[in-house]
Structures are given as structure tokens and as C-alpha cells.
N, C-alpha and C. Protein backbone atom coordinates (compact mmCIF):
# COMPACT_ATOMS: atom_id res chain seq x y z
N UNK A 1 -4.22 14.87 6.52
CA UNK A 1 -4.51 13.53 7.00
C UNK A 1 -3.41 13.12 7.99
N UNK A 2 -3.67 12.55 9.18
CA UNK A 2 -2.81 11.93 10.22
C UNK A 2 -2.30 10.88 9.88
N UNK A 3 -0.70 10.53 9.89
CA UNK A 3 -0.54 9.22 9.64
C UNK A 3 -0.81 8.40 10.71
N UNK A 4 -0.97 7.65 10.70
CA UNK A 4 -1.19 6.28 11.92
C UNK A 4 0.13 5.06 11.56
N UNK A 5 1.60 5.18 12.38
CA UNK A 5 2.37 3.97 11.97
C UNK A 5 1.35 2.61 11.83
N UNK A 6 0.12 2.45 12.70
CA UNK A 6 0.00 0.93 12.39
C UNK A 6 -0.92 0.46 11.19
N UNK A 7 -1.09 1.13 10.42
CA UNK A 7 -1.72 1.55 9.37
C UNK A 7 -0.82 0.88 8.25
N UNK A 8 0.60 1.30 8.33
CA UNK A 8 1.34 0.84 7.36
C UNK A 8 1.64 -1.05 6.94
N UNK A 9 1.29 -1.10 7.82
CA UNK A 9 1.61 -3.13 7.56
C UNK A 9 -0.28 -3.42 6.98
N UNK A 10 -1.33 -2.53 7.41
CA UNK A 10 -2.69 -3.20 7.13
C UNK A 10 -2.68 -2.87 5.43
N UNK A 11 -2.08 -1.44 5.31
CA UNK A 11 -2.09 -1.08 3.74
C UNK A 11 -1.38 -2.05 2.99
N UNK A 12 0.06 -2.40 3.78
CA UNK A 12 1.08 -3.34 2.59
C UNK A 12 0.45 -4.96 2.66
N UNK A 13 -0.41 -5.26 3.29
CA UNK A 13 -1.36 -6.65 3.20
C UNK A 13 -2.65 -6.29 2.32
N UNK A 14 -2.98 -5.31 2.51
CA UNK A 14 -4.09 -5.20 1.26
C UNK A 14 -3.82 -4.86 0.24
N UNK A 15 -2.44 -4.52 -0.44
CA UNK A 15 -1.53 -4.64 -1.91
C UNK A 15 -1.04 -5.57 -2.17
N UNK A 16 -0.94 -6.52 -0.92
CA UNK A 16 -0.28 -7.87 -1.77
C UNK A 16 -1.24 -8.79 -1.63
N UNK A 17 -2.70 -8.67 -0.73
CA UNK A 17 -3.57 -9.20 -1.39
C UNK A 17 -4.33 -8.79 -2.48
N UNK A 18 -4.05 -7.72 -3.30
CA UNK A 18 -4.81 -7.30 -4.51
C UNK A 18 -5.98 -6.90 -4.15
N UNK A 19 -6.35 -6.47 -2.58
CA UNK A 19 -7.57 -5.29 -3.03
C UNK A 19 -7.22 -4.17 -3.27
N UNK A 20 -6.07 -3.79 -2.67
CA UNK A 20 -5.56 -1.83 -2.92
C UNK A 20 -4.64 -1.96 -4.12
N UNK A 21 -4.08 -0.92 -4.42
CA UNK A 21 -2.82 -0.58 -5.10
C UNK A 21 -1.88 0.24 -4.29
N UNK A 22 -0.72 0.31 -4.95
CA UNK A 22 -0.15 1.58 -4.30
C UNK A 22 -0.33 2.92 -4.57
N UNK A 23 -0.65 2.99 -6.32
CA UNK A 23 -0.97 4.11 -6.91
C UNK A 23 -2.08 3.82 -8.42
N UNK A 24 -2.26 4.90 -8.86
CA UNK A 24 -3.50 4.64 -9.96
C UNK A 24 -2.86 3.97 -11.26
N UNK A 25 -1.54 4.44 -11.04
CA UNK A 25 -0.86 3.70 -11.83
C UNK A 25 -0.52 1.76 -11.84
N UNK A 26 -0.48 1.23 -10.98
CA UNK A 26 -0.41 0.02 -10.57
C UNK A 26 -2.00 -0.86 -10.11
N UNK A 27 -3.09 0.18 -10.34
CA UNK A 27 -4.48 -0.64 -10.30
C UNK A 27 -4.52 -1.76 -11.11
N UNK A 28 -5.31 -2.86 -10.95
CA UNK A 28 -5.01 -3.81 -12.19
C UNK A 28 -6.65 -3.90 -12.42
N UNK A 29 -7.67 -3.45 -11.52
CA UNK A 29 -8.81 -3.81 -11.55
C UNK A 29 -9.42 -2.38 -11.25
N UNK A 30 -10.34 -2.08 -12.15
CA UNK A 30 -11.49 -0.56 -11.79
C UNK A 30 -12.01 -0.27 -10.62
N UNK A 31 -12.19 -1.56 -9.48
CA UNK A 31 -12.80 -1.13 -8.19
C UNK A 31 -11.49 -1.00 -7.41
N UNK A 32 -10.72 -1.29 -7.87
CA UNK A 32 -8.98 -1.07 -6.95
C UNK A 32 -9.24 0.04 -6.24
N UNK A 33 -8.79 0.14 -5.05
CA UNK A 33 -8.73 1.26 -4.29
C UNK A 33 -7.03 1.90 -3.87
N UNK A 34 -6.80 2.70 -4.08
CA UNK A 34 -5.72 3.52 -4.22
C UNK A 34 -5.48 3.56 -2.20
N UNK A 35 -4.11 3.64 -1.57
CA UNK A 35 -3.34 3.60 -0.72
C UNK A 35 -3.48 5.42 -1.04
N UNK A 36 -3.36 6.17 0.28
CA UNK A 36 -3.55 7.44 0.71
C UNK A 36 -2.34 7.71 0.04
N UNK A 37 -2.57 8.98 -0.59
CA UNK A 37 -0.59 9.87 -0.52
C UNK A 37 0.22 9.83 0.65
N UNK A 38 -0.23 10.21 1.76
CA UNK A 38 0.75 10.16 2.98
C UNK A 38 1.16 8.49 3.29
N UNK A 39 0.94 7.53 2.90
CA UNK A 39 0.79 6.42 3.10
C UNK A 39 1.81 5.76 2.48
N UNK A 40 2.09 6.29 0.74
CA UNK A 40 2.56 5.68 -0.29
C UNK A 40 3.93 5.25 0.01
N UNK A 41 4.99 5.60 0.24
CA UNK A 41 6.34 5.79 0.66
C UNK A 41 6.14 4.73 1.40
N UNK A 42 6.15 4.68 2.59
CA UNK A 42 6.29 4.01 3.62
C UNK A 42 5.67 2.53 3.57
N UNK A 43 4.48 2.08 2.69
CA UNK A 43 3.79 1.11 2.09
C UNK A 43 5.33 0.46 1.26
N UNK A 44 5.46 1.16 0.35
CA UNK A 44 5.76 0.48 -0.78
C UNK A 44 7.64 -0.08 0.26
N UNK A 45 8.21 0.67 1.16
CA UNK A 45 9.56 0.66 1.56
C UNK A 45 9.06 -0.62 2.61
N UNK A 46 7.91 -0.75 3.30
CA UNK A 46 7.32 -1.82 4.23
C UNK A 46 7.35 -2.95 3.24
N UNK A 47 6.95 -3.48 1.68
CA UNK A 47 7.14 -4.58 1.02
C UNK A 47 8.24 -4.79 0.61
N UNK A 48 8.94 -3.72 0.27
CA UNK A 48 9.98 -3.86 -0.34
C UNK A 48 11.06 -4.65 0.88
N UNK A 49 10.95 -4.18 1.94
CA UNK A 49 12.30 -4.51 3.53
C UNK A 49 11.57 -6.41 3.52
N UNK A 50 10.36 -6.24 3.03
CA UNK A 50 9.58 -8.03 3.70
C UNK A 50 9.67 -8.91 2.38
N UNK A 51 10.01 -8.60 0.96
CA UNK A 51 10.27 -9.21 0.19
C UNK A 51 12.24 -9.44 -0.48
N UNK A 52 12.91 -8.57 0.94
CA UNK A 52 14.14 -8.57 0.38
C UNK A 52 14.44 -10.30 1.57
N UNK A 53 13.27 -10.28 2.61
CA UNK A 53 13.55 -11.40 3.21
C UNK A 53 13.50 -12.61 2.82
């Protein structure tokens, strides 16, 4: 799978609006849709840099 950088801010807005997760582990709802593997890292380091603000 290709990463796409602008990809990474649309994924970390659809985890903190609660349609995605980051992983299967963090679903809170059965239709949750899981964030790509190549994706995961860079998602979770994109909320983490915008919630240290």
C-alpha cells in the first residue's frame, strides 16, 4: 500500500471523531473501521504532537 502524507491528518480526524480507530484494539463500536498498518504510527504521533498543544 502507498502512503499518501495527506492522508495522515484525514485519518487522525476520523479517530477523534470516533468513526475509525487506530487499531482493533481501541474499537469501541463493531462497525469501527480500523486506520491501515502503514498509517498507524504516523496517525497516532499526528494526535499525539496536536494534543500536546
Amino acid at each position: 500500500m502507498t502512503k499518501w502524507a495527506y492522508m495522515i491528518p484525514i485519518y487522525a480526524y476520523l479517530v477523534r471523531a470516533g468513526a475509525w480507530a487506530i487499531s482493533d484494539e481501541d474499537k469501541t463500536k463493531d462497525d469501527q473501521k480500523v486506520v491501515p498498518e502503514v498509517y498507524r504510527a504516523d496517525v497516532a504521533e499526528y494526535l499525539a504532537k496536536r494534543a500536546a498543544k
